[in-house]
C-alpha atoms as a PDB file:
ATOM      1  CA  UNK A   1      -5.210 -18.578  20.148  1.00  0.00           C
ATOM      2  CA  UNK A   2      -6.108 -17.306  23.736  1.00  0.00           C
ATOM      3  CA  UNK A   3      -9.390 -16.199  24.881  1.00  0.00           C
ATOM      4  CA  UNK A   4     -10.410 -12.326  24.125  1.00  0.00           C
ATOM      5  CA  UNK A   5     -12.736 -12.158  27.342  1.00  0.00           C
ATOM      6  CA  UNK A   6      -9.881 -11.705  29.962  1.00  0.00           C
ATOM      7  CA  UNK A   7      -7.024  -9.646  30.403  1.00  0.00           C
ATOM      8  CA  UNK A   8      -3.587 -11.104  28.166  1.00  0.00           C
ATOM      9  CA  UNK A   9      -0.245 -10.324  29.165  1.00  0.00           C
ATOM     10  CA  UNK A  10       1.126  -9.433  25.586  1.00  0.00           C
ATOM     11  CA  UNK A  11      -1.313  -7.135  23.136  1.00  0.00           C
ATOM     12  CA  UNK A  12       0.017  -7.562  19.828  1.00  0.00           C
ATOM     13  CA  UNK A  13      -0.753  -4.176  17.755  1.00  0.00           C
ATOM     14  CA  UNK A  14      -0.501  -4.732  13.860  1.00  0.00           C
ATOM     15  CA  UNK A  15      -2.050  -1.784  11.943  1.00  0.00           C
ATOM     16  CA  UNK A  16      -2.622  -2.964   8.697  1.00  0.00           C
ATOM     17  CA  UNK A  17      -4.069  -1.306   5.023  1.00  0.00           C
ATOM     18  CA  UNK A  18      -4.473  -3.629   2.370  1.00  0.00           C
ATOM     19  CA  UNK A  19      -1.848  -6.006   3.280  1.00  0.00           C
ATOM     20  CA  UNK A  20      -3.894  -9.473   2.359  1.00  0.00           C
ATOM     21  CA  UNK A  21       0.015 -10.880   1.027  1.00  0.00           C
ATOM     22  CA  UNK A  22       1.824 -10.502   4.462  1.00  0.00           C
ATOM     23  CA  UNK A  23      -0.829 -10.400   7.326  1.00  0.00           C
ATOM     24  CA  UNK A  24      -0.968 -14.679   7.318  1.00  0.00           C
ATOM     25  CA  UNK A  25       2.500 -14.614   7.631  1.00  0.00           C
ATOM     26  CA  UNK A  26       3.213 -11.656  10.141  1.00  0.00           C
ATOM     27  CA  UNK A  27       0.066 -13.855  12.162  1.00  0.00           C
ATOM     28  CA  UNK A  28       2.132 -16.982  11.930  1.00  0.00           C
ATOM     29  CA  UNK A  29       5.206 -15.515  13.220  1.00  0.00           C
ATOM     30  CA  UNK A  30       4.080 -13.445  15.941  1.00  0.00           C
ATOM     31  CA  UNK A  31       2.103 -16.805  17.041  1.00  0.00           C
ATOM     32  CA  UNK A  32       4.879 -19.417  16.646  1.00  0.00           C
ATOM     33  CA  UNK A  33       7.608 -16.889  19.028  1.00  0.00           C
ATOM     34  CA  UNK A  34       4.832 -16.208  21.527  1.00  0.00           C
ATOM     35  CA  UNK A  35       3.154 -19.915  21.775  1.00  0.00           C
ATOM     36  CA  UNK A  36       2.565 -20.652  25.603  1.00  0.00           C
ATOM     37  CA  UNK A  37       2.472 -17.081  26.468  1.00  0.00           C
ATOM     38  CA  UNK A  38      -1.031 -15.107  26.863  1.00  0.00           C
ATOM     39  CA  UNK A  39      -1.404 -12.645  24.468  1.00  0.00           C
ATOM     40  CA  UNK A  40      -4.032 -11.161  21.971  1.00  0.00           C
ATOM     41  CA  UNK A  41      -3.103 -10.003  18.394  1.00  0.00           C
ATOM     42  CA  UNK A  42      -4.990  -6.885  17.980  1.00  0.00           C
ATOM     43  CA  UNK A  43      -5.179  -5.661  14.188  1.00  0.00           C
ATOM     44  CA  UNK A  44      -6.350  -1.953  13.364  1.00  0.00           C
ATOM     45  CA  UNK A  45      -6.956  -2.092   9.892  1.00  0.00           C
ATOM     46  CA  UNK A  46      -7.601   1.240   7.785  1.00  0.00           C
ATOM     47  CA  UNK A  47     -10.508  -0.442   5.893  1.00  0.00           C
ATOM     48  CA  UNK A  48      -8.515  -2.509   3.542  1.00  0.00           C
ATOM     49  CA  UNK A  49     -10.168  -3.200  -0.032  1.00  0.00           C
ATOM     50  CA  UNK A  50      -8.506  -6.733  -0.070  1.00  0.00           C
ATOM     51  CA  UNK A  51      -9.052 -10.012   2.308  1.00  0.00           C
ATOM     52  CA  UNK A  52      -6.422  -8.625   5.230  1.00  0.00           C
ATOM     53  CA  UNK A  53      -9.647  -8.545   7.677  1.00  0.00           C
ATOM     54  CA  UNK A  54     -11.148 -11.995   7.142  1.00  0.00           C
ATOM     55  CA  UNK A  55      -7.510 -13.891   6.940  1.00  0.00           C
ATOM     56  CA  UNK A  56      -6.394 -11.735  10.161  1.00  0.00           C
ATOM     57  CA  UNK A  57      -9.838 -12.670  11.602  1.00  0.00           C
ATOM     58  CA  UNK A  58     -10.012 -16.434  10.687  1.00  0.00           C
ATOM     59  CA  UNK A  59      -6.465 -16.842  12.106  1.00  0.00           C
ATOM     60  CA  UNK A  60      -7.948 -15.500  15.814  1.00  0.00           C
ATOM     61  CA  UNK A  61      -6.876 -11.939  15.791  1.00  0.00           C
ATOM     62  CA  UNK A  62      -9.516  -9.311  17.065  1.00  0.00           C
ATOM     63  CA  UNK A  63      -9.706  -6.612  14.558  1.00  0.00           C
ATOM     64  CA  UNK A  64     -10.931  -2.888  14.983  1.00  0.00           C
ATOM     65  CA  UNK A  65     -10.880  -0.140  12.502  1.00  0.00           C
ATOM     66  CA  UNK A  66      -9.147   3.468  11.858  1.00  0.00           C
ATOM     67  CA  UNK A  67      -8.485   5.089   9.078  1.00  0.00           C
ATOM     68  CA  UNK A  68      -6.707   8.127  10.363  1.00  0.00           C
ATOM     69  CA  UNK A  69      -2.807   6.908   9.589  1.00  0.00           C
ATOM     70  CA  UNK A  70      -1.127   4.726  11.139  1.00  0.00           C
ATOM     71  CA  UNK A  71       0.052   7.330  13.727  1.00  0.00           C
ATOM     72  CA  UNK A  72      -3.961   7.460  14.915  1.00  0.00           C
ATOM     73  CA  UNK A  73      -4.040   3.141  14.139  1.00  0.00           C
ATOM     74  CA  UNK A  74      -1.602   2.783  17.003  1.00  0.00           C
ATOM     75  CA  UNK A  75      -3.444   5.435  19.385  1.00  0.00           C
ATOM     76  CA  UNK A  76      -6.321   3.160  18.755  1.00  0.00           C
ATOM     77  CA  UNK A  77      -4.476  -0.173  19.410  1.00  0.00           C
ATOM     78  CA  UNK A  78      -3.091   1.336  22.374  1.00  0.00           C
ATOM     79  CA  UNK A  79      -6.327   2.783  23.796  1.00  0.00           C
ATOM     80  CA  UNK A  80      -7.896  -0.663  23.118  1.00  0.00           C
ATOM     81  CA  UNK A  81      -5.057  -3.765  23.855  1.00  0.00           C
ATOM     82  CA  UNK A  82      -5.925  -5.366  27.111  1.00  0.00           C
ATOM     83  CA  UNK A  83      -2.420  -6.605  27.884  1.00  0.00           C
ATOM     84  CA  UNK A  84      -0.169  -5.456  30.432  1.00  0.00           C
ATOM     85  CA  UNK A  85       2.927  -5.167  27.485  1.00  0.00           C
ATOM     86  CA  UNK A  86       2.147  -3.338  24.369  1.00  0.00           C
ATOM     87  CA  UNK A  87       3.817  -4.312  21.226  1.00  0.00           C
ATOM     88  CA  UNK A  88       3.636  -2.672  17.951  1.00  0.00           C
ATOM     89  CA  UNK A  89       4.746  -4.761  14.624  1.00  0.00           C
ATOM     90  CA  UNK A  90       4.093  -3.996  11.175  1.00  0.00           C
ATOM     91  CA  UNK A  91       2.264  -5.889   8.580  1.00  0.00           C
ATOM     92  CA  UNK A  92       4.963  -5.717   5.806  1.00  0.00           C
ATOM     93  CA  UNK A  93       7.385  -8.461   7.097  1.00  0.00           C
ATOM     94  CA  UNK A  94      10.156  -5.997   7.833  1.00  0.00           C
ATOM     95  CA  UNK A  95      10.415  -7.163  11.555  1.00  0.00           C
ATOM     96  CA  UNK A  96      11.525 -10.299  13.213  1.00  0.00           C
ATOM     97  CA  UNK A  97       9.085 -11.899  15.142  1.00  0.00           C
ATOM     98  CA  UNK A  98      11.732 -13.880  17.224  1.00  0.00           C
ATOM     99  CA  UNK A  99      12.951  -9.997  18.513  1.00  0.00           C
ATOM    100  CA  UNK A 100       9.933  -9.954  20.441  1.00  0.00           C
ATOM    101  CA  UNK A 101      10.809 -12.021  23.281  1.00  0.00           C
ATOM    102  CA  UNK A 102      13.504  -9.153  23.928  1.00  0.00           C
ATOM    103  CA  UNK A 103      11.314  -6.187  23.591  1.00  0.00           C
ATOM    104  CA  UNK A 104       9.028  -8.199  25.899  1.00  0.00           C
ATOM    105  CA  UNK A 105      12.029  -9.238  28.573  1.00  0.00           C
ATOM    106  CA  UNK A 106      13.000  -5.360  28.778  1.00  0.00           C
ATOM    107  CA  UNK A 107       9.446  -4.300  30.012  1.00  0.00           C
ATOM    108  CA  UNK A 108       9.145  -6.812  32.334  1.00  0.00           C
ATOM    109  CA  UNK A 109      12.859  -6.541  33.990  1.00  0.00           C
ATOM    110  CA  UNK A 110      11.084  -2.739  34.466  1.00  0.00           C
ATOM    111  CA  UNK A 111      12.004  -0.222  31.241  1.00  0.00           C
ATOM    112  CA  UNK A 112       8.475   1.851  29.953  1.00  0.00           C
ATOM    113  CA  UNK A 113       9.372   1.371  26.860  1.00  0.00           C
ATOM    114  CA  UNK A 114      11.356  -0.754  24.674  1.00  0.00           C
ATOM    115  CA  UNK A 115      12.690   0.207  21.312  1.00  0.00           C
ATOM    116  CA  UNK A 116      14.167  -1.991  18.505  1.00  0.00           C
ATOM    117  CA  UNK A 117      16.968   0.054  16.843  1.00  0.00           C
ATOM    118  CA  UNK A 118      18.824  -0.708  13.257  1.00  0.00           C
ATOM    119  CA  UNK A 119      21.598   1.394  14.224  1.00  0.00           C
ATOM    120  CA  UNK A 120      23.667  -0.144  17.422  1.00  0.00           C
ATOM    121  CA  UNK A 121      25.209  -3.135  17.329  1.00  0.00           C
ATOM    122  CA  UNK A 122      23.773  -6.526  15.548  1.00  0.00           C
ATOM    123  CA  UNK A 123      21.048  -4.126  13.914  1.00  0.00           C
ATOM    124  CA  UNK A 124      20.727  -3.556  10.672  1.00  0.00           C
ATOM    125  CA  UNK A 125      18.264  -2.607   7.688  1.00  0.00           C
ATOM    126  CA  UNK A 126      17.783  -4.319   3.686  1.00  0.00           C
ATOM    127  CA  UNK A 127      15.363  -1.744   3.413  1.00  0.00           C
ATOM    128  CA  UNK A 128      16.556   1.868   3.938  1.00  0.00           C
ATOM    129  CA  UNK A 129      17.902   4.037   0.736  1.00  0.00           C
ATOM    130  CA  UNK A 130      20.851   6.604   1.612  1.00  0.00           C
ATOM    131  CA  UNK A 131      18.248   9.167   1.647  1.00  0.00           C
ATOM    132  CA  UNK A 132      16.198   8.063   4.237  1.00  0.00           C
ATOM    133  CA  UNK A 133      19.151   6.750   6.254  1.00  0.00           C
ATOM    134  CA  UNK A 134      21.018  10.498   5.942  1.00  0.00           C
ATOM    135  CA  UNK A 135      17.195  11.606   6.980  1.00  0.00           C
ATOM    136  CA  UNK A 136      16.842   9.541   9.839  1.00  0.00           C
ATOM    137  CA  UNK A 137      19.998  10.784  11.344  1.00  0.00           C
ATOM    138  CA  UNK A 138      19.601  14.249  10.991  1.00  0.00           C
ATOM    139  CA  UNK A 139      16.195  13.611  12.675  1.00  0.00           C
ATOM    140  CA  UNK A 140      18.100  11.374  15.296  1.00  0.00           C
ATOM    141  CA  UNK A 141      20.832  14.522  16.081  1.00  0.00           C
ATOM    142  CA  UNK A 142      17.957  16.983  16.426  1.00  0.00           C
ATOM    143  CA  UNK A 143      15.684  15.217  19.208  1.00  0.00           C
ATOM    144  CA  UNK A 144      19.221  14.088  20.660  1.00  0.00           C
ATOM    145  CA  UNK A 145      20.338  17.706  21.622  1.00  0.00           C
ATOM    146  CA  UNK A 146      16.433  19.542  21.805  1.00  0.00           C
ATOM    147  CA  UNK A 147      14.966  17.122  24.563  1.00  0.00           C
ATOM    148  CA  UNK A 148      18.433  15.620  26.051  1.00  0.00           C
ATOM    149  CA  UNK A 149      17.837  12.240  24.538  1.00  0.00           C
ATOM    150  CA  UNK A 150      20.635   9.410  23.534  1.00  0.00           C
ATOM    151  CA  UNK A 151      18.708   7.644  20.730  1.00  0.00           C
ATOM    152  CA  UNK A 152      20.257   5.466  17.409  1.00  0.00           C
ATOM    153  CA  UNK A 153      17.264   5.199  15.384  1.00  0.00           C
ATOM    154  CA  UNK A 154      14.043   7.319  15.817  1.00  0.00           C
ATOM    155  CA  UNK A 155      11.567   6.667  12.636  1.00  0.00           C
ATOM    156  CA  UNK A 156      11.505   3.042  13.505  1.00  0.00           C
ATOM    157  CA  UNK A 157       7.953   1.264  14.977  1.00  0.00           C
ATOM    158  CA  UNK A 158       9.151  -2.094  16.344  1.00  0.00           C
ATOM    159  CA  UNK A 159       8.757  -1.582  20.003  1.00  0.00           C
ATOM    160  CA  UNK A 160       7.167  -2.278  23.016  1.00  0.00           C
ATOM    161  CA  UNK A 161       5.689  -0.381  26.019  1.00  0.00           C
ATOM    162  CA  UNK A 162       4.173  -0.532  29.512  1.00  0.00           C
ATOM    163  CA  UNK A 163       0.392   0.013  29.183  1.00  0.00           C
ATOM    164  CA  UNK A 164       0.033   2.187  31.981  1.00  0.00           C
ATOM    165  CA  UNK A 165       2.785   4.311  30.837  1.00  0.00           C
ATOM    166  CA  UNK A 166       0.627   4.857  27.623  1.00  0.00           C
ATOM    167  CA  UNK A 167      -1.338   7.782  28.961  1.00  0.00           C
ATOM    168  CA  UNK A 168       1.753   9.857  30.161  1.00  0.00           C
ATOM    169  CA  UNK A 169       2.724   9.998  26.494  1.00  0.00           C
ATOM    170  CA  UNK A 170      -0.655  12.514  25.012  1.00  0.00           C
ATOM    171  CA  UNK A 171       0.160  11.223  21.749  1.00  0.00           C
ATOM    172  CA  UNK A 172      -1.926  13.103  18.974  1.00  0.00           C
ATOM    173  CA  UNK A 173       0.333  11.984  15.788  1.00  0.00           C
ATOM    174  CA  UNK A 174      -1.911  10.501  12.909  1.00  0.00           C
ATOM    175  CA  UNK A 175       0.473   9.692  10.433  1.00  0.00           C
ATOM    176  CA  UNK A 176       3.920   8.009  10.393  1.00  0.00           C
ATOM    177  CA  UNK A 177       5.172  10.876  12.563  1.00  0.00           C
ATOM    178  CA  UNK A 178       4.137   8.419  15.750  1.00  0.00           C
ATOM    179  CA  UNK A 179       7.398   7.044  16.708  1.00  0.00           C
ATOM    180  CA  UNK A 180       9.059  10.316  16.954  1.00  0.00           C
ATOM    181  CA  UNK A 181       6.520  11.674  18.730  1.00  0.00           C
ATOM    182  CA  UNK A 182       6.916   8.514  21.171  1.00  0.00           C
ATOM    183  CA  UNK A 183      10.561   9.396  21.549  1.00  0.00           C
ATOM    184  CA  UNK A 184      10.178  13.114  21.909  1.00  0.00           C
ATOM    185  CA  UNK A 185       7.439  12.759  24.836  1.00  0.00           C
ATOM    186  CA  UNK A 186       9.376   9.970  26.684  1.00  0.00           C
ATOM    187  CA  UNK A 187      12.207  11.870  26.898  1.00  0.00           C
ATOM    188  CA  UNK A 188      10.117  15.018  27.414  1.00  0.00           C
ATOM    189  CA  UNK A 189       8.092  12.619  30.518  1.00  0.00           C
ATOM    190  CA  UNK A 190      11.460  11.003  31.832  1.00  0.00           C
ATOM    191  CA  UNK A 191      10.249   7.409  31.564  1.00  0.00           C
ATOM    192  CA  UNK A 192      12.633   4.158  31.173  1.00  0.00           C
ATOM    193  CA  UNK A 193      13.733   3.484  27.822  1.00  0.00           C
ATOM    194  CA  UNK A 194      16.127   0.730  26.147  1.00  0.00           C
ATOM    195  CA  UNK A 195      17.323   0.490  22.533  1.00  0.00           C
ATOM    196  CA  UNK A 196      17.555  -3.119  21.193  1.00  0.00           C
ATOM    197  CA  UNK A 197      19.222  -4.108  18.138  1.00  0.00           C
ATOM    198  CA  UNK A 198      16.649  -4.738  15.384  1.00  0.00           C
ATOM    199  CA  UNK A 199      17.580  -6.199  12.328  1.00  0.00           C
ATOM    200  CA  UNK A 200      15.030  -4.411   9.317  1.00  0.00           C
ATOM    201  CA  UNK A 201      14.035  -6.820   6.147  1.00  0.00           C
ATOM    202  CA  UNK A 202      12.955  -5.218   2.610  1.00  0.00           C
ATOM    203  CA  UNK A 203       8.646  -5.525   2.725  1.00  0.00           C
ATOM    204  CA  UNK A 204       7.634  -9.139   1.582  1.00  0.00           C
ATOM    205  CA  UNK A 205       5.164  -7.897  -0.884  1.00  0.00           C
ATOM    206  CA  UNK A 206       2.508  -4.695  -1.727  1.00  0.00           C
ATOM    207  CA  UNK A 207       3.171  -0.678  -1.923  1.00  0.00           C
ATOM    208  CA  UNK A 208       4.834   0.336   1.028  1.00  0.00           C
ATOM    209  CA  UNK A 209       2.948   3.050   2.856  1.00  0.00           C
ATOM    210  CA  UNK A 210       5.657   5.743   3.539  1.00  0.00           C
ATOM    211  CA  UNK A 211       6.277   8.467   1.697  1.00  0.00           C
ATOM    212  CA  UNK A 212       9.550  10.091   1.750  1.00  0.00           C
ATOM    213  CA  UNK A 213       9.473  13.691   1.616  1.00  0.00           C
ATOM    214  CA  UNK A 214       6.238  14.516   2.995  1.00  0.00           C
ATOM    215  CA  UNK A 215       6.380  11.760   5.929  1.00  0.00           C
ATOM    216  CA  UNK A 216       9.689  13.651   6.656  1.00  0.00           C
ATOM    217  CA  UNK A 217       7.973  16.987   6.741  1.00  0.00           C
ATOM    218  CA  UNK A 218       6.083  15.418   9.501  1.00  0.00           C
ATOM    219  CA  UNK A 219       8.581  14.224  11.755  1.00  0.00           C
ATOM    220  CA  UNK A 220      10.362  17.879  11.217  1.00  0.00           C
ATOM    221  CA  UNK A 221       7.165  19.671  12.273  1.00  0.00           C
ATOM    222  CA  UNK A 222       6.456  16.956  15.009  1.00  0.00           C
ATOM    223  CA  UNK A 223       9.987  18.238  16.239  1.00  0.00           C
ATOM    224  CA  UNK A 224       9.687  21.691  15.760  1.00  0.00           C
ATOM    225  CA  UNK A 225       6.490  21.640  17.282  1.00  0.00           C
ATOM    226  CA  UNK A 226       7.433  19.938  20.576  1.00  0.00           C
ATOM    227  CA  UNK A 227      10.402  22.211  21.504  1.00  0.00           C
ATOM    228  CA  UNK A 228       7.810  24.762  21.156  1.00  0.00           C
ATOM    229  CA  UNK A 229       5.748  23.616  23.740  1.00  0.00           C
ATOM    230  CA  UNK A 230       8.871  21.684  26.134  1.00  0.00           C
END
């Protein structure tokens, strides 16, 4: 695992909450597609109750602590990664590792941000009920024509970004509202994005975090509450 006291090309960002089942594996992934690059993983945990902090620790990951959301987790891991590419991944299993290399190419051929998408071509989701997938696109058709956008997929965290683009983004989200709040204000900001296909698994084991109806009250009032203030 590389060295914490200089500056790695590739921060890693898993915020985790009790996820002692998946965070080994997650680890190992991330670690067998990025071997021979220099990278950190950095873990912002939520103060688990289980062992997710010593296994993420004792496999070399550098762990710091919110307990906000995971909207205020990434803030955090953003605020605090030392690599020049941000990505975020989350501790359930649900993303592929091996997409990485992609979301990393796209940043370094010169996008701000790259995100994965389960919606264009070779994407796909195991893990998304009709009501969530007839939510996400409403939410997709209503950031599409408010802030002049062409996104697939908007509640959706597998991505990557540009550190110093970070800052242009003011993100205040706490909760699982972040990722459309990171599409709204990089449309709202005009900054370089590109949708790769993502391919979403069902979670490998443990309570998923999101829930349905009031997440999705969120994202609408994260909306709403933008095209206010555009």
């Amino acid at each position: 695992m590389p060295e914490h006291s200089h500056k790695p090309h590739v921060t890693v960002i898993i915020p985790t909450l009790n996820e002692e089942g998946n965070i080994r594996k997650v680890m190992g992934g991330v670690k067998g597609v990025l071997n021979g690059t220099d990278y950190e993983i950095l873990v912002v945990d939520g103060y688990s109750k289980d062992r997710t902090v010593p296994i993420a620790t004792s496999l070399g990951a550098r762990v710091i602590y919110d307990s906000r959301g995971k909207g205020s987790a990434l803030i955090r891991g953003f605020h605090e990664a030392k690599g020049e590419i941000l990505i975020s991944i989350d501790a359930d299993m649900s993303n592929e590792p091996k997409e990485m290399k992609l979301l990393i190419d796209s940043i370094e051929i010169g996008y701000d941000i790259c995100m994965g998408s389960r919606f264009i071509t070779g994407g796909g989701t195991q893990d998304m009920p009709l009501h969530r997938r007839f939510g996400n696109r409403v939410f997709v058709i209503l950031v599409n024509a408010f802030f002049h956008a062409h996104y697939s997929d908007l509640c959706y965290g597998y991505r990557s970004f540009r550190k110093d683009k970070i800052r242009e983004l003011a993100l205040k989200e706490n909760k699982f509202a972040i990722e459309t709040e990171i599409s709204i204000m990089a449309a709202k900001r005009h900054l370089k994005v590109i949708e790769i296909p993502s391919v979403e698994k069902k979670r490998d084991s443990g309570d998923a975090k999101l829930h349905t109806f009031s997440d999705g009250w969120s994202i609408l009032r994260t909306i709403l509450v933008n095209l206010v203030q555009r």
